[in-house]
C-alpha atoms as a PDB file:
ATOM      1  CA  UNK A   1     -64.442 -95.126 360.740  1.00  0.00           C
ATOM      2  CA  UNK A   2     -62.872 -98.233 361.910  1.00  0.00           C
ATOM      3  CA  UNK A   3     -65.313-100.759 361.850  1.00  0.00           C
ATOM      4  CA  UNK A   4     -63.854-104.034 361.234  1.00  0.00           C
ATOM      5  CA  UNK A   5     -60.336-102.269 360.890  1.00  0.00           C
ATOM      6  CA  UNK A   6     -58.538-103.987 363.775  1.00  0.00           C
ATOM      7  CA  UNK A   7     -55.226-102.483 363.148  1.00  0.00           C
ATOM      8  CA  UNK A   8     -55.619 -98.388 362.611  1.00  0.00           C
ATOM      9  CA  UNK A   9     -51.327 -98.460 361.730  1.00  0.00           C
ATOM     10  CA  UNK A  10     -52.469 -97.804 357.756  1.00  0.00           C
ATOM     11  CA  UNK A  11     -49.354 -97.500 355.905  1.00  0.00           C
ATOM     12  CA  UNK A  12     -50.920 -97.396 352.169  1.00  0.00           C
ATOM     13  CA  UNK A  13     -54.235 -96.567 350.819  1.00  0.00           C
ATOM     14  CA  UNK A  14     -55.292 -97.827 347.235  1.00  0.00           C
ATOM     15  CA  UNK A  15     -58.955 -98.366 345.314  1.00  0.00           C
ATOM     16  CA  UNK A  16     -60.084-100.032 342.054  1.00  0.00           C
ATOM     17  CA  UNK A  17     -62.109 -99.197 339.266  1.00  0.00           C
ATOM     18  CA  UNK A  18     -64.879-100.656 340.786  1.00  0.00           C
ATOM     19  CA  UNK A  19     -64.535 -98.190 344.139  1.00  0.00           C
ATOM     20  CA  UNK A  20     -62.975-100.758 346.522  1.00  0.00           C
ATOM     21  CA  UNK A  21     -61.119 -99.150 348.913  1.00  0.00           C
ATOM     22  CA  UNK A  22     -57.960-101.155 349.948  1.00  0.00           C
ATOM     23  CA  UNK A  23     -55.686-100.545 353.494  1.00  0.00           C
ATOM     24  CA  UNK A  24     -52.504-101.776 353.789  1.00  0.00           C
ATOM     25  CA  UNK A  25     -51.658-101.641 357.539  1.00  0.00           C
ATOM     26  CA  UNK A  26     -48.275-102.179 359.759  1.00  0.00           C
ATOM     27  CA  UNK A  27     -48.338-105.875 361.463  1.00  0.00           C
ATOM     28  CA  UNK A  28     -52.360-106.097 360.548  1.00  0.00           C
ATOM     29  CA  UNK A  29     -52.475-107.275 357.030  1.00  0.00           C
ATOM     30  CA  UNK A  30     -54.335-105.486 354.373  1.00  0.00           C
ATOM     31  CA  UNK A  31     -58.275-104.716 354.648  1.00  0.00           C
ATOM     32  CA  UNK A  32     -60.941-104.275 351.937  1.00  0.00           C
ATOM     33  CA  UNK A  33     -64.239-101.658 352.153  1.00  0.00           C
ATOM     34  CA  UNK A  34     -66.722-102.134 349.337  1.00  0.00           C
ATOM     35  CA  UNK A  35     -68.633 -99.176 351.231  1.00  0.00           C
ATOM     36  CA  UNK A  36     -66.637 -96.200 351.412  1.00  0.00           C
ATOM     37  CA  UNK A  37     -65.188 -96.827 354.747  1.00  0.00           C
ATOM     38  CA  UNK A  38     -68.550 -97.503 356.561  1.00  0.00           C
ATOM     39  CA  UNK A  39     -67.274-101.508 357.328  1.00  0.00           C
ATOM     40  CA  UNK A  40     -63.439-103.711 356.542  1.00  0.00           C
ATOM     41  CA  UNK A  41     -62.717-106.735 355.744  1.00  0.00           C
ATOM     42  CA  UNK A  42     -59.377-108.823 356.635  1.00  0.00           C
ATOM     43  CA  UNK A  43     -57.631-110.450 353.386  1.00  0.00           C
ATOM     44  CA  UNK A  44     -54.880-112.069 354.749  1.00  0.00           C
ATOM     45  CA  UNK A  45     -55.347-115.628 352.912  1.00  0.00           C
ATOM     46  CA  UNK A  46     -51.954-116.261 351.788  1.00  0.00           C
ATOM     47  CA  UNK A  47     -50.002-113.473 353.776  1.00  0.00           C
ATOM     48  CA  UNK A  48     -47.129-114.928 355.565  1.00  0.00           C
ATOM     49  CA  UNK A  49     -46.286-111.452 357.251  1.00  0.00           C
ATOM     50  CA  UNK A  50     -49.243-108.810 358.425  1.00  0.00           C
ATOM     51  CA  UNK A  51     -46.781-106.173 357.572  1.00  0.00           C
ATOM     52  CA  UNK A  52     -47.802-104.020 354.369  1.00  0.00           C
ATOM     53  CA  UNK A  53     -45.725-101.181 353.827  1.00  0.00           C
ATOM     54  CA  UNK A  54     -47.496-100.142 349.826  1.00  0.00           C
ATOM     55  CA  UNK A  55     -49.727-100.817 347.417  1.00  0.00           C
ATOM     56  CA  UNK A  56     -50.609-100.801 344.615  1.00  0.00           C
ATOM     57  CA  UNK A  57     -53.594-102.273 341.802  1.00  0.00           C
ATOM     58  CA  UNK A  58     -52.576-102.015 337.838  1.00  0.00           C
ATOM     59  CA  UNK A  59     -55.404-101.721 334.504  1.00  0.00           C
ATOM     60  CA  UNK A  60     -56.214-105.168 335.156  1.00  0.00           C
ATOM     61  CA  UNK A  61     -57.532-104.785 339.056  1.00  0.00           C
ATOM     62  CA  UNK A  62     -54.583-107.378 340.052  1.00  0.00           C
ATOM     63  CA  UNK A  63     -53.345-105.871 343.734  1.00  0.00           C
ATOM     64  CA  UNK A  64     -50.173-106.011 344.787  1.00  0.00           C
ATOM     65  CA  UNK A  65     -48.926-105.425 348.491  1.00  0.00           C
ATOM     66  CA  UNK A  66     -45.432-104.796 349.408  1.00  0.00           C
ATOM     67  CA  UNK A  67     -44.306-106.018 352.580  1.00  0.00           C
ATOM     68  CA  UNK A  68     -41.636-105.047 354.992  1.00  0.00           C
ATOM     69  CA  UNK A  69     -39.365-107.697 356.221  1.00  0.00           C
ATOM     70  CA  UNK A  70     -40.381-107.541 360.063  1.00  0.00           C
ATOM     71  CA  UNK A  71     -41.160-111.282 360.739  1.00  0.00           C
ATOM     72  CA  UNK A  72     -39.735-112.389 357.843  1.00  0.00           C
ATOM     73  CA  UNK A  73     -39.192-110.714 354.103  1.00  0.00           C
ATOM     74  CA  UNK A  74     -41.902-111.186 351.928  1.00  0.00           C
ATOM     75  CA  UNK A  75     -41.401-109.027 348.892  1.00  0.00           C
ATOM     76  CA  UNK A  76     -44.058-108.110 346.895  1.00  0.00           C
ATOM     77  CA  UNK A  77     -47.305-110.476 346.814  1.00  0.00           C
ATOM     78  CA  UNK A  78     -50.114-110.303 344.411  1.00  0.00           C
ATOM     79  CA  UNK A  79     -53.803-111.173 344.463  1.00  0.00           C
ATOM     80  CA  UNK A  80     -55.935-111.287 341.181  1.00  0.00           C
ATOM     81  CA  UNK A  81     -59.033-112.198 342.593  1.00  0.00           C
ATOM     82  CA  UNK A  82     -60.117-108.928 344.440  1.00  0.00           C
ATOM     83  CA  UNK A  83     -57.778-109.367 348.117  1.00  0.00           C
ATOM     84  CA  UNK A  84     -59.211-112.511 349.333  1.00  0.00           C
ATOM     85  CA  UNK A  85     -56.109-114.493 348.472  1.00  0.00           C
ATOM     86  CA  UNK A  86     -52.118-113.366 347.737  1.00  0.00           C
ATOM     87  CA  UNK A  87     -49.284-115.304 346.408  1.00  0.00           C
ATOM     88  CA  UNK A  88     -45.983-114.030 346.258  1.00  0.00           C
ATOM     89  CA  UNK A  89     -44.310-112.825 343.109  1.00  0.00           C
ATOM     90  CA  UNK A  90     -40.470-112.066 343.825  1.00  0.00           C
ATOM     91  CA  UNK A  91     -38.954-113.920 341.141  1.00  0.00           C
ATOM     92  CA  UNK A  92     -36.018-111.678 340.391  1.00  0.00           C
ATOM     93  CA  UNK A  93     -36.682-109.514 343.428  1.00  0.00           C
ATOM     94  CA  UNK A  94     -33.091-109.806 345.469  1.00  0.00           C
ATOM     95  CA  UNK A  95     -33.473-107.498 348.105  1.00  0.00           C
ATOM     96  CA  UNK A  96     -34.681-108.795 351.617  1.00  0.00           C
ATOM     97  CA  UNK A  97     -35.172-104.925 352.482  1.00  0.00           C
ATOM     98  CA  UNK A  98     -38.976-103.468 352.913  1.00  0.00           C
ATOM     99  CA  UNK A  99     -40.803-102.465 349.711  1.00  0.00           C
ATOM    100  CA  UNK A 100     -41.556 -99.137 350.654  1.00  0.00           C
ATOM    101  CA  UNK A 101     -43.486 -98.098 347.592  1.00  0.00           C
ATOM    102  CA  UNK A 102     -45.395 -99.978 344.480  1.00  0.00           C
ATOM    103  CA  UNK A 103     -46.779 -98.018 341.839  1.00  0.00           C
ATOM    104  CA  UNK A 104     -48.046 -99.557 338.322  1.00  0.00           C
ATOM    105  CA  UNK A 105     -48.021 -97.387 334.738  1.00  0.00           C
ATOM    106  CA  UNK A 106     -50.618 -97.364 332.848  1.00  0.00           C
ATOM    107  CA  UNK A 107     -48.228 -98.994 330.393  1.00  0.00           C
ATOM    108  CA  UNK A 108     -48.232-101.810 332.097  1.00  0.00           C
ATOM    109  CA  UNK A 109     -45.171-101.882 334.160  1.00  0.00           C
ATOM    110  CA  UNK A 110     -44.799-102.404 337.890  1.00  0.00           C
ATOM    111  CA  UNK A 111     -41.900-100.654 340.069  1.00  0.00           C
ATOM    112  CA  UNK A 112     -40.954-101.524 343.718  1.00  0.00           C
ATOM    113  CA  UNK A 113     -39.120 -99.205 345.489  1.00  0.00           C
ATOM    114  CA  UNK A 114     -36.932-100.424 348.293  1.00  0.00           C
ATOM    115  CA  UNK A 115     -35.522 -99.564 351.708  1.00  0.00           C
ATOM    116  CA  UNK A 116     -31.388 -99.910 350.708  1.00  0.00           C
ATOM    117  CA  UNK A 117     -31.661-101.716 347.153  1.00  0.00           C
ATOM    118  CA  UNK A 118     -33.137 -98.900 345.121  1.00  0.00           C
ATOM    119  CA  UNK A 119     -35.965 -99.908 342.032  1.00  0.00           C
ATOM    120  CA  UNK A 120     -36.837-103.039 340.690  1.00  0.00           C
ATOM    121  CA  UNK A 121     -39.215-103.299 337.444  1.00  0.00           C
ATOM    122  CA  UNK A 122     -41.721-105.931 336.524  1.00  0.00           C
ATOM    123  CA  UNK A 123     -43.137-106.262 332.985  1.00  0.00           C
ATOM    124  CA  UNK A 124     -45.163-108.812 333.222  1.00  0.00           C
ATOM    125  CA  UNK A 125     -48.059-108.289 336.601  1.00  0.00           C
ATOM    126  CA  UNK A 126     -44.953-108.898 339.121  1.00  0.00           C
ATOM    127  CA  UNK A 127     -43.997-112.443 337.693  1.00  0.00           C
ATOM    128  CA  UNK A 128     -40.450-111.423 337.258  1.00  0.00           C
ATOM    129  CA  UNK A 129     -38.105-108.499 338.228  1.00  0.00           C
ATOM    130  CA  UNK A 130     -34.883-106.232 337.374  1.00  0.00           C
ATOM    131  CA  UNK A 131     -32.977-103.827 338.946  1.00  0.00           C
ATOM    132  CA  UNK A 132     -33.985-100.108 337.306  1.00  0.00           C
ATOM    133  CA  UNK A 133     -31.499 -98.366 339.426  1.00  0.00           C
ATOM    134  CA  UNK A 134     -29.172 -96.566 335.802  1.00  0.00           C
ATOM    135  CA  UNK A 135     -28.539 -93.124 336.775  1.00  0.00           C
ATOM    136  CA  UNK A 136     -30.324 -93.592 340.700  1.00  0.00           C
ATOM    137  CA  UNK A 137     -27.545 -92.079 343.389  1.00  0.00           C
ATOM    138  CA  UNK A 138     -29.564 -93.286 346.221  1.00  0.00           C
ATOM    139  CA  UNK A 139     -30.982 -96.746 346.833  1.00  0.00           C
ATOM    140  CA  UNK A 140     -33.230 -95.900 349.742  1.00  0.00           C
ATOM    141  CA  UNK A 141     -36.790 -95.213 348.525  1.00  0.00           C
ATOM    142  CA  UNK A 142     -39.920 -93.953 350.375  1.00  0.00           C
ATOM    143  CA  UNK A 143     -42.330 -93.486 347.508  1.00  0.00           C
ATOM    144  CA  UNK A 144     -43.149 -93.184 344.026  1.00  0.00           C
ATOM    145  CA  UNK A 145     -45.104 -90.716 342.332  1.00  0.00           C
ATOM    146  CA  UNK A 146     -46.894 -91.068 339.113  1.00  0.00           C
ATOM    147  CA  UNK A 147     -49.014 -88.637 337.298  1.00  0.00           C
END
């Protein structure tokens, strides 16, 4: 089902508590179904760059989206109010590669893994980031896994 999905180039797939189903898609934005696929929605208020490589949405339903630097880097951006609107929350975050994978802990920490920088780590819902790369040999990452 593609209705209202304009760009079919998904890249990530992510849903909330509420069942929300959330696309992140390659030059098309991110897209929202509140109906199990049946019908999308567009949330690109606030996205500089329609390229979403990962996502991700922590305990508190905040979303975050990381982009890939096609167009212009954008880092990781957040939204707290469901999609409809994203800011960008890279303080910290010094790579201008693609953010190839998001994942957030139940914990409450957020990691971004990048295309050539290896891991960054946020602590506080993406506001500011540091390198978690101690004991990495490789700093090229396609995704993270968390159980």
């Amino acid at each position: 089902m593609d209705n209202g999905l304009t760009n079919t180039y998904v890249t990530a797939l992510a849903i909330n508590g509420a069942g929300h189903i959330f696309a992140a898609t390659f030059g098309g934005g991110a897209f929202r179904s509140t109906d199990n696929g049946e019908s999308w929605t567009a949330l690109n208020t606030g996205v500089p760059n329609a390229t979403f490589l990962s996502l991700a949405i922590n305990a508190s339903g905040y979303i975050f989206a990381g982009g890939d630097p096609l167009g212009g880097p954008i880092g990781v951006l957040r939204s707290t109010d469901n999609g409809d609107t994203w800011q960008p929350v890279n303080n910290g975050l010094t790579t201008e590669n693609g953010i190839n994978a998001l994942i957030a802990t139940s914990n409450g920490y957020l990691f971004a893994g990048t295309y050539g920088d290896g891991v960054f780590r946020s602590t506080d819902n993406g506001d500011n980031w540091t390198l978690a790369n101690n004991g990495l040999t490789a700093q090229f990452c396609s995704f993270i896994r968390h159980k």
